[in-house]
N, C-alpha and C. Protein backbone atom coordinates (compact mmCIF):
# COMPACT_ATOMS: atom_id res chain seq x y z
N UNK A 1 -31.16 4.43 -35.99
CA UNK A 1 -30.15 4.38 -37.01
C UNK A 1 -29.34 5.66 -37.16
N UNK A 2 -29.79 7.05 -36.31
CA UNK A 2 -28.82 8.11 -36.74
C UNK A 2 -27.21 7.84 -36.03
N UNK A 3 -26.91 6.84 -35.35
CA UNK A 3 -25.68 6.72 -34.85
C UNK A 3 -25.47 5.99 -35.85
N UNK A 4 -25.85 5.16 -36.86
CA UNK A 4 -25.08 4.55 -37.85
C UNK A 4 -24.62 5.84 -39.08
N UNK A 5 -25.93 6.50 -39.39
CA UNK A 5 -25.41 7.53 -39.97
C UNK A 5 -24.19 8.32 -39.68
N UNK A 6 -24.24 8.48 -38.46
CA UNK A 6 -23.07 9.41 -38.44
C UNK A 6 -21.49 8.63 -38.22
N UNK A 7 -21.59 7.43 -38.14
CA UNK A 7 -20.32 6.46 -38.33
C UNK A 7 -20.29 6.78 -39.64
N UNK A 8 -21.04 6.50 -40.56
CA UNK A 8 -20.79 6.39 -41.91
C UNK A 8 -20.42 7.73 -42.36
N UNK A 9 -20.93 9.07 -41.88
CA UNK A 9 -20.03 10.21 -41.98
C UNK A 9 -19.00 10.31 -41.71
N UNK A 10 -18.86 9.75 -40.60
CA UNK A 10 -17.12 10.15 -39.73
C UNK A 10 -16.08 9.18 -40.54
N UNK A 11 -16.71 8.55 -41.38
CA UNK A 11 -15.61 7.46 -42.10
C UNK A 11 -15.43 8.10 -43.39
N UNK A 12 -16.68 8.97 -44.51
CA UNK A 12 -16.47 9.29 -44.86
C UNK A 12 -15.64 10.73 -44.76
N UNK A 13 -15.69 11.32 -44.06
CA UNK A 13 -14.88 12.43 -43.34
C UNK A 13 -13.16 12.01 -43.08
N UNK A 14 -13.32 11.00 -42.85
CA UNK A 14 -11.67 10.57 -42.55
C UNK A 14 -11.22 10.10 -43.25
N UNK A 15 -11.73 9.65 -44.32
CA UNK A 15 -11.26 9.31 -45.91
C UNK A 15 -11.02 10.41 -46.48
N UNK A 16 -11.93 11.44 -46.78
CA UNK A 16 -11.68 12.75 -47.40
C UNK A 16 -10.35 13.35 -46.84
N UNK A 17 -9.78 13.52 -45.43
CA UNK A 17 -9.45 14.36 -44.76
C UNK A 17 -7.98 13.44 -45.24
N UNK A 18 -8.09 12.21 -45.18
CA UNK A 18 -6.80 11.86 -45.43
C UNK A 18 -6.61 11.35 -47.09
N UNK A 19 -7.40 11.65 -47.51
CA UNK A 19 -7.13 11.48 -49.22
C UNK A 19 -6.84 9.75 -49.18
N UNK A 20 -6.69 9.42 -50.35
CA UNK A 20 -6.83 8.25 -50.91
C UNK A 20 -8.23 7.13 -50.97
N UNK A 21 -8.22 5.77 -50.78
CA UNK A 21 -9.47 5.21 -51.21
C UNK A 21 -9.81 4.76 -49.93
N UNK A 22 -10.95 4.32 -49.78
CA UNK A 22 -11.14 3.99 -48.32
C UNK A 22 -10.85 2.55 -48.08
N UNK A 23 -10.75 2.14 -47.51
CA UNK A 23 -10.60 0.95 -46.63
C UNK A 23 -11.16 -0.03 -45.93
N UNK A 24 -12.59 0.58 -46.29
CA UNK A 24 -13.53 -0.65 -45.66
C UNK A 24 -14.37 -1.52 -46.79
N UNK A 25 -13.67 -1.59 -48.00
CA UNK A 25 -14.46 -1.98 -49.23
C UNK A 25 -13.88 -3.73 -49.10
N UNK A 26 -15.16 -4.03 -49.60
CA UNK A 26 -15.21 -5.52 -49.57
C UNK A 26 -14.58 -6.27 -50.45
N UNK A 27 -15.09 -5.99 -51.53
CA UNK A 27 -14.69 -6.17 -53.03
C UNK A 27 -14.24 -5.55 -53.98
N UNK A 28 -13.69 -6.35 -55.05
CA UNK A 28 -12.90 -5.16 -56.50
C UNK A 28 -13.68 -5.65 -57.82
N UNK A 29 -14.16 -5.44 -58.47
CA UNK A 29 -14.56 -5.14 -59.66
C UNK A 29 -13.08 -4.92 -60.45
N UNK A 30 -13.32 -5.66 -61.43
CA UNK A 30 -12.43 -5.42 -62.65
C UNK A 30 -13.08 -5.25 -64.15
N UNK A 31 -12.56 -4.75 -65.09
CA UNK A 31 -12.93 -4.26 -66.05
C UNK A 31 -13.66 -5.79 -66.92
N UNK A 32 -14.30 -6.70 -66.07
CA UNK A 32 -14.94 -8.11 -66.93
C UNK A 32 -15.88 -8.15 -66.26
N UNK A 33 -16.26 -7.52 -65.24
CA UNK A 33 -17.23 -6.45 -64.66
C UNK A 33 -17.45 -8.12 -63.16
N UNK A 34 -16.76 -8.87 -63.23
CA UNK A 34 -16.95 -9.93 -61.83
C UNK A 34 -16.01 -9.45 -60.92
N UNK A 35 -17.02 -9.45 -59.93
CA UNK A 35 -16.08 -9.04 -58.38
C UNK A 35 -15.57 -9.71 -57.60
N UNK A 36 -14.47 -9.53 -56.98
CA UNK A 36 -13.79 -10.62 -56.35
C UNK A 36 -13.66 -10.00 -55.29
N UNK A 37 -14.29 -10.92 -54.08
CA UNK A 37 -13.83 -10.23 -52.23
C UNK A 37 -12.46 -10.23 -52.22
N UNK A 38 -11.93 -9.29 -51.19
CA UNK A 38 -11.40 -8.55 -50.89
C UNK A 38 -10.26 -9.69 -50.51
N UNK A 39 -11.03 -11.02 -49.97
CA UNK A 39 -9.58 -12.37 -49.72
C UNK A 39 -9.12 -12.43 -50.49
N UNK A 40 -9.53 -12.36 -51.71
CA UNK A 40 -9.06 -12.97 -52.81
C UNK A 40 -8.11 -12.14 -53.56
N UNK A 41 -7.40 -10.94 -53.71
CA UNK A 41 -7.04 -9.81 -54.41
C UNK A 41 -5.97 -10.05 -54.07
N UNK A 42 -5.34 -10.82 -53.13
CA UNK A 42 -3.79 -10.68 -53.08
C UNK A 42 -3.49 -9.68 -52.12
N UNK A 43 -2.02 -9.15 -52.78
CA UNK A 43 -1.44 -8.09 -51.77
C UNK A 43 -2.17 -6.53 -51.73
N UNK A 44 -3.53 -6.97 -53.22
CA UNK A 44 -4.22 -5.04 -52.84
C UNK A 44 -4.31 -4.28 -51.99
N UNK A 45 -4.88 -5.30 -50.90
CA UNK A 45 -5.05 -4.10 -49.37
C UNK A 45 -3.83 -3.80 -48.90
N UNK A 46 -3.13 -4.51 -49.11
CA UNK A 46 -1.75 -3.33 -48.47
C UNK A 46 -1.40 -2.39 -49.43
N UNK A 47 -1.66 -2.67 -50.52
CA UNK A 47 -0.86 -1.50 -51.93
C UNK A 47 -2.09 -0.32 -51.72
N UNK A 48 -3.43 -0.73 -51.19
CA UNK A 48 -4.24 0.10 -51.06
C UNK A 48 -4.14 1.17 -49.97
N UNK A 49 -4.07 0.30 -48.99
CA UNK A 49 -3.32 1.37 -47.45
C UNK A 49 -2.02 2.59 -47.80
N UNK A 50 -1.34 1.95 -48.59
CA UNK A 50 -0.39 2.79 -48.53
C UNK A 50 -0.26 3.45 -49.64
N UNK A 51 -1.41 4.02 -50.22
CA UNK A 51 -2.02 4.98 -50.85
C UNK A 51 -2.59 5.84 -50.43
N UNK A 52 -3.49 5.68 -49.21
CA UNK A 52 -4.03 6.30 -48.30
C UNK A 52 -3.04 7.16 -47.54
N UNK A 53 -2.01 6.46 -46.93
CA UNK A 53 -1.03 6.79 -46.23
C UNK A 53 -0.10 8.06 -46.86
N UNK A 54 0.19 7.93 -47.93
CA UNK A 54 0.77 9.10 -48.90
C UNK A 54 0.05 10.26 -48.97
N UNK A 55 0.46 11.56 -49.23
CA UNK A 55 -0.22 12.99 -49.25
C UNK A 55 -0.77 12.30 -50.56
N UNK A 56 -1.88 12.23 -50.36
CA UNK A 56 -2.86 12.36 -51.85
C UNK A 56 -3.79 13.36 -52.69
N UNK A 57 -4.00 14.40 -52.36
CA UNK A 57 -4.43 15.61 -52.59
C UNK A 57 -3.50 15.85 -54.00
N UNK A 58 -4.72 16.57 -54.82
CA UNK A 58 -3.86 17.14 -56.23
C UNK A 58 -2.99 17.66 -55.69
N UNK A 59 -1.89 17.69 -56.59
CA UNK A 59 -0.58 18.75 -56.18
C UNK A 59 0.35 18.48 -57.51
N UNK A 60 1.07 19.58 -57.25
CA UNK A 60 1.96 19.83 -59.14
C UNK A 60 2.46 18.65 -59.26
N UNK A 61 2.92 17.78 -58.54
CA UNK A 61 3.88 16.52 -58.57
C UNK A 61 2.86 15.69 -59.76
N UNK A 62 2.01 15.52 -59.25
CA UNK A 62 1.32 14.72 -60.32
C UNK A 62 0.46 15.67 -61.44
N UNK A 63 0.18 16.67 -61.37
CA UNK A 63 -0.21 17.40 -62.86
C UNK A 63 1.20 17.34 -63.45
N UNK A 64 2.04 17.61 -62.98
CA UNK A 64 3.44 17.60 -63.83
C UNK A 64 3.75 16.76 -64.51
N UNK A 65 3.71 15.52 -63.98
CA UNK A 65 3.73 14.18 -64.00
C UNK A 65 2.89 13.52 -65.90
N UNK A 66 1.71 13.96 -65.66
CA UNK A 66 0.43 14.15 -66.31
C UNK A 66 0.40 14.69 -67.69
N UNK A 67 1.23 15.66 -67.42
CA UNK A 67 1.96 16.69 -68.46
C UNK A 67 3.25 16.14 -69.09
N UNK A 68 4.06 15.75 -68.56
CA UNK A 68 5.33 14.89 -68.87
C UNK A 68 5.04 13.86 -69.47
N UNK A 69 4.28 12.94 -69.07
CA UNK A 69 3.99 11.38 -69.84
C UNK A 69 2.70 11.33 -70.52
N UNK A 70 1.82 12.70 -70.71
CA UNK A 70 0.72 12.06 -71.02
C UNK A 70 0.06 11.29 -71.09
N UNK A 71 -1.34 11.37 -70.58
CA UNK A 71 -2.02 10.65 -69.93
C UNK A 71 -2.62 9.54 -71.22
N UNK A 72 -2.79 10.45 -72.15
CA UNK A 72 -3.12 9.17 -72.92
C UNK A 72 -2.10 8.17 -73.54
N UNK A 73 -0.59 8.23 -73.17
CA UNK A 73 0.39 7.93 -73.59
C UNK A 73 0.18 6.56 -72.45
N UNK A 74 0.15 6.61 -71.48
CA UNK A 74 -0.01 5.61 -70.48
C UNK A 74 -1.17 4.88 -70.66
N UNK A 75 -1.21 3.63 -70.77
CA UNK A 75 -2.26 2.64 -70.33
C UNK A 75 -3.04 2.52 -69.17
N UNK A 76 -4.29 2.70 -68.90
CA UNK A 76 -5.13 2.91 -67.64
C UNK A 76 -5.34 1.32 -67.21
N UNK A 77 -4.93 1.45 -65.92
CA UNK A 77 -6.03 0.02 -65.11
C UNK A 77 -6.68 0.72 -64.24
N UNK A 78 -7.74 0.22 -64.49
CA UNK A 78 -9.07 0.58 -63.39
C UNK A 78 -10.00 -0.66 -62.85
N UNK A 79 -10.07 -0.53 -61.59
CA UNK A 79 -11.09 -1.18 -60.64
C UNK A 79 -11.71 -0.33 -59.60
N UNK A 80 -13.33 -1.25 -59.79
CA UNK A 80 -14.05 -0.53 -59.07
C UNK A 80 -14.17 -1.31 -57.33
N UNK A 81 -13.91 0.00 -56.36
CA UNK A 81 -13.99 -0.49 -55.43
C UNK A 81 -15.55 -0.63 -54.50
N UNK A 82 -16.11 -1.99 -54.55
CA UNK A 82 -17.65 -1.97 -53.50
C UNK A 82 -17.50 -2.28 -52.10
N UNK A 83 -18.66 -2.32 -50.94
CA UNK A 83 -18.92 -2.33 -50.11
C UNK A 83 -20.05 -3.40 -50.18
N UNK A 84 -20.08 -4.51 -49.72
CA UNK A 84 -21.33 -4.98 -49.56
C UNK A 84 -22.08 -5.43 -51.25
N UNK A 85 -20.97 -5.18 -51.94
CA UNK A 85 -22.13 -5.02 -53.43
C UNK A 85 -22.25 -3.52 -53.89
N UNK A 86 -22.28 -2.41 -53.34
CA UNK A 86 -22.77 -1.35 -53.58
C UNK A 86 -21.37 -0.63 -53.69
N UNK A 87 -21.21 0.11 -55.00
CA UNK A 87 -20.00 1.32 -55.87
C UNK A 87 -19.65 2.21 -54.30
N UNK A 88 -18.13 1.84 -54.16
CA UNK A 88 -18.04 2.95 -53.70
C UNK A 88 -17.46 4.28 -54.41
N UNK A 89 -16.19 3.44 -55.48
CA UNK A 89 -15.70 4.56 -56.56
C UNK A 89 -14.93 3.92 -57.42
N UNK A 90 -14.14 4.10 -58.29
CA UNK A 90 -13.08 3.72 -58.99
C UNK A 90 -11.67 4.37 -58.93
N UNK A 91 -10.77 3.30 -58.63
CA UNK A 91 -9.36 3.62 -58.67
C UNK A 91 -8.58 3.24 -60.03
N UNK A 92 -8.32 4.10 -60.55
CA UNK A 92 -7.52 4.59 -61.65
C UNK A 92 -5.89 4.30 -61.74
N UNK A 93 -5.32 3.84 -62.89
CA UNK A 93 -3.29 3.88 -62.47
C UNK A 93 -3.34 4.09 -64.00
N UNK A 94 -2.76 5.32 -64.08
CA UNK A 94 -2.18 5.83 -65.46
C UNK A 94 -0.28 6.14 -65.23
N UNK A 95 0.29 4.80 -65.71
CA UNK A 95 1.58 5.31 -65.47
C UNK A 95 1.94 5.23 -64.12
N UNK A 96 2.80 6.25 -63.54
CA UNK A 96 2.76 6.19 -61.97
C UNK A 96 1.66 6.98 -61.64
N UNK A 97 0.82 7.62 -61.99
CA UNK A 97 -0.55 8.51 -61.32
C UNK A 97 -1.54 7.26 -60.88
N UNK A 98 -2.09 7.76 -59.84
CA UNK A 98 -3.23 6.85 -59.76
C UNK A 98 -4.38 8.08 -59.06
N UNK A 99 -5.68 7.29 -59.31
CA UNK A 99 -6.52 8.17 -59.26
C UNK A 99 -7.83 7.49 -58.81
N UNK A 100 -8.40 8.17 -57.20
CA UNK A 100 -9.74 7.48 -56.59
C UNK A 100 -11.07 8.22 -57.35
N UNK A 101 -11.45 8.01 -57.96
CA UNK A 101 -13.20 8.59 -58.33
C UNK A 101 -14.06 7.97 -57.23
N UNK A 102 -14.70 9.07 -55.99
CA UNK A 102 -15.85 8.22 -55.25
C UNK A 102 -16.62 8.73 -56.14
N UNK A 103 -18.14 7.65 -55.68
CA UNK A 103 -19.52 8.28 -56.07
C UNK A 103 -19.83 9.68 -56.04
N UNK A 104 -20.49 10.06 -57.07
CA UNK A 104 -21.11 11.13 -56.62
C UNK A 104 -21.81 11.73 -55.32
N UNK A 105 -21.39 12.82 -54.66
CA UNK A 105 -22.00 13.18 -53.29
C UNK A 105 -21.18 12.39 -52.35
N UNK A 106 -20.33 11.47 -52.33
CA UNK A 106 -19.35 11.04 -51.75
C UNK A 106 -18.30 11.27 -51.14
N UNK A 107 -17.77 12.71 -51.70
CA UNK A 107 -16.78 13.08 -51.45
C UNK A 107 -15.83 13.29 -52.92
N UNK A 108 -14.99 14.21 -52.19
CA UNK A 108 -13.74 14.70 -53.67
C UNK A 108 -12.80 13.38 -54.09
N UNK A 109 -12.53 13.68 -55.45
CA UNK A 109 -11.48 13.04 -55.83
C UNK A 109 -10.17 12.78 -55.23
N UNK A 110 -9.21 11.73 -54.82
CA UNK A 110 -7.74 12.31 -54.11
C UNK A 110 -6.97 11.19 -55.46
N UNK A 111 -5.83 12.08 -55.39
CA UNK A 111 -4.77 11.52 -56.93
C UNK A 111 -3.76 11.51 -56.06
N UNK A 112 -2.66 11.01 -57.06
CA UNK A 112 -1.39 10.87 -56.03
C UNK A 112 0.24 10.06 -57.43
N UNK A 113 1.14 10.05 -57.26
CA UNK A 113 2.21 9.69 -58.01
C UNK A 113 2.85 9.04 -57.25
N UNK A 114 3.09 7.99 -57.70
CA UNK A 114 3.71 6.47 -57.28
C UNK A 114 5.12 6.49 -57.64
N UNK A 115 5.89 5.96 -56.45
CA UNK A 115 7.40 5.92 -56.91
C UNK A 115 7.26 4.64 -58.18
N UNK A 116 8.03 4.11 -58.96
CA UNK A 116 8.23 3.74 -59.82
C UNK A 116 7.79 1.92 -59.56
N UNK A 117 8.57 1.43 -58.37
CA UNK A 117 8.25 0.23 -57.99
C UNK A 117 6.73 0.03 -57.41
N UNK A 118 6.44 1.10 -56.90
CA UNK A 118 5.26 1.19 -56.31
C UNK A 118 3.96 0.64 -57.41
N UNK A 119 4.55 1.65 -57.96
CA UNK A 119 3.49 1.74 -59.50
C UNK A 119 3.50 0.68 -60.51
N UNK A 120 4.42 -0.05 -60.13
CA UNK A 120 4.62 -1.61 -60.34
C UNK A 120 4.03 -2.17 -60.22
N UNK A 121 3.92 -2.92 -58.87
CA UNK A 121 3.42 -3.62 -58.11
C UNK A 121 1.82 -3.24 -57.67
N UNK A 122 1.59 -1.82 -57.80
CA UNK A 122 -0.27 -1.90 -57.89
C UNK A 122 -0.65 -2.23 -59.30
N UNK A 123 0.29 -1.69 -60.64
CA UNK A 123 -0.40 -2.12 -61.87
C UNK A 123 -0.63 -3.42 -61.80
N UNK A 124 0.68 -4.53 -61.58
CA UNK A 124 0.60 -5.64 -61.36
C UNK A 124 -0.69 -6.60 -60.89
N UNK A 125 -1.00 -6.00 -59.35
CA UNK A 125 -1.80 -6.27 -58.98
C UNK A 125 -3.17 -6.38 -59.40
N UNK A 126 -3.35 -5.03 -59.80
CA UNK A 126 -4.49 -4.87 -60.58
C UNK A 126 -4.86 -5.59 -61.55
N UNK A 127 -4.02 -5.86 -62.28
CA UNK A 127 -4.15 -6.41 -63.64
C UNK A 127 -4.35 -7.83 -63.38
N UNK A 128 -4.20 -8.60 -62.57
CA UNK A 128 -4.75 -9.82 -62.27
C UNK A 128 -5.52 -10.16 -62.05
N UNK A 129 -6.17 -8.97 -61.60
CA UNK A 129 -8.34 -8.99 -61.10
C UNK A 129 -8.70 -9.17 -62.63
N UNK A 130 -7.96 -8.61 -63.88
CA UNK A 130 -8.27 -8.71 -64.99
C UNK A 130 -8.34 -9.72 -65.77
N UNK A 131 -9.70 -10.54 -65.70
CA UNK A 131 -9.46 -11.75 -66.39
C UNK A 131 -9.35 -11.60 -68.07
């Protein structure tokens, strides 16, 4: 099994390295706490990819951002993203910010600011996992 281990490093490694959420998650969790596979979510995996795809690393754009609209001024959607059943983290959308929490020991946080339509269309999305 240490060659599985170290797949599962090198994935986590290339998630970190490229910021955003990872991509091999099965299912979404929504805040009614039932998970729905990954067929079922609609257009997420692409709104998800191209989150990944964006510089996602803190950066002033979005503390600024953060600071400008306040965070508690914005309404949060959050879903949790699993693997198999098992947490990988939670993705966050405050406004246009959005925000990956992995597990602990998982790896760092990556945030990021959504053009306006963008931030649309993932709230959107999201909010439909929300029964």
């Amino acid at each position: 099994m240490p060659q599985e281990k170290s797949l599962a490093a090198r994935r986590l490694a290339a998630v970190a390295a490229a910021g955003g959420v990872p991509q091999d998650w099965t299912e979404l969790r929504g805040a009614d706490g039932v998970a729905v596979a990954r067929g079922g979510t609609g257009e997420l995996p692409r709104l998800l990819e191209s989150l990944r795809a964006e510089a996602a690393a803190p950066d002033a754009r979005a503390d600024g951002l953060a600071r400008a609209e306040g965070e508690a001024a914005a309404p949060v959607v959050r879903v949790d993203l699993l693997r198999a059943g098992q947490l990988l983290g939670s993705l966050e959308l405050a406004g246009r910010r959005w925000r990956f929490t992995p597990q602990p020991g998982s790896g760092a946080a990556s945030q990021g600011v959504l053009a306006e339509a963008e931030a649309h269309a993932l709230r959107a999305a999201m909010q439909r996992l929300q029964r």
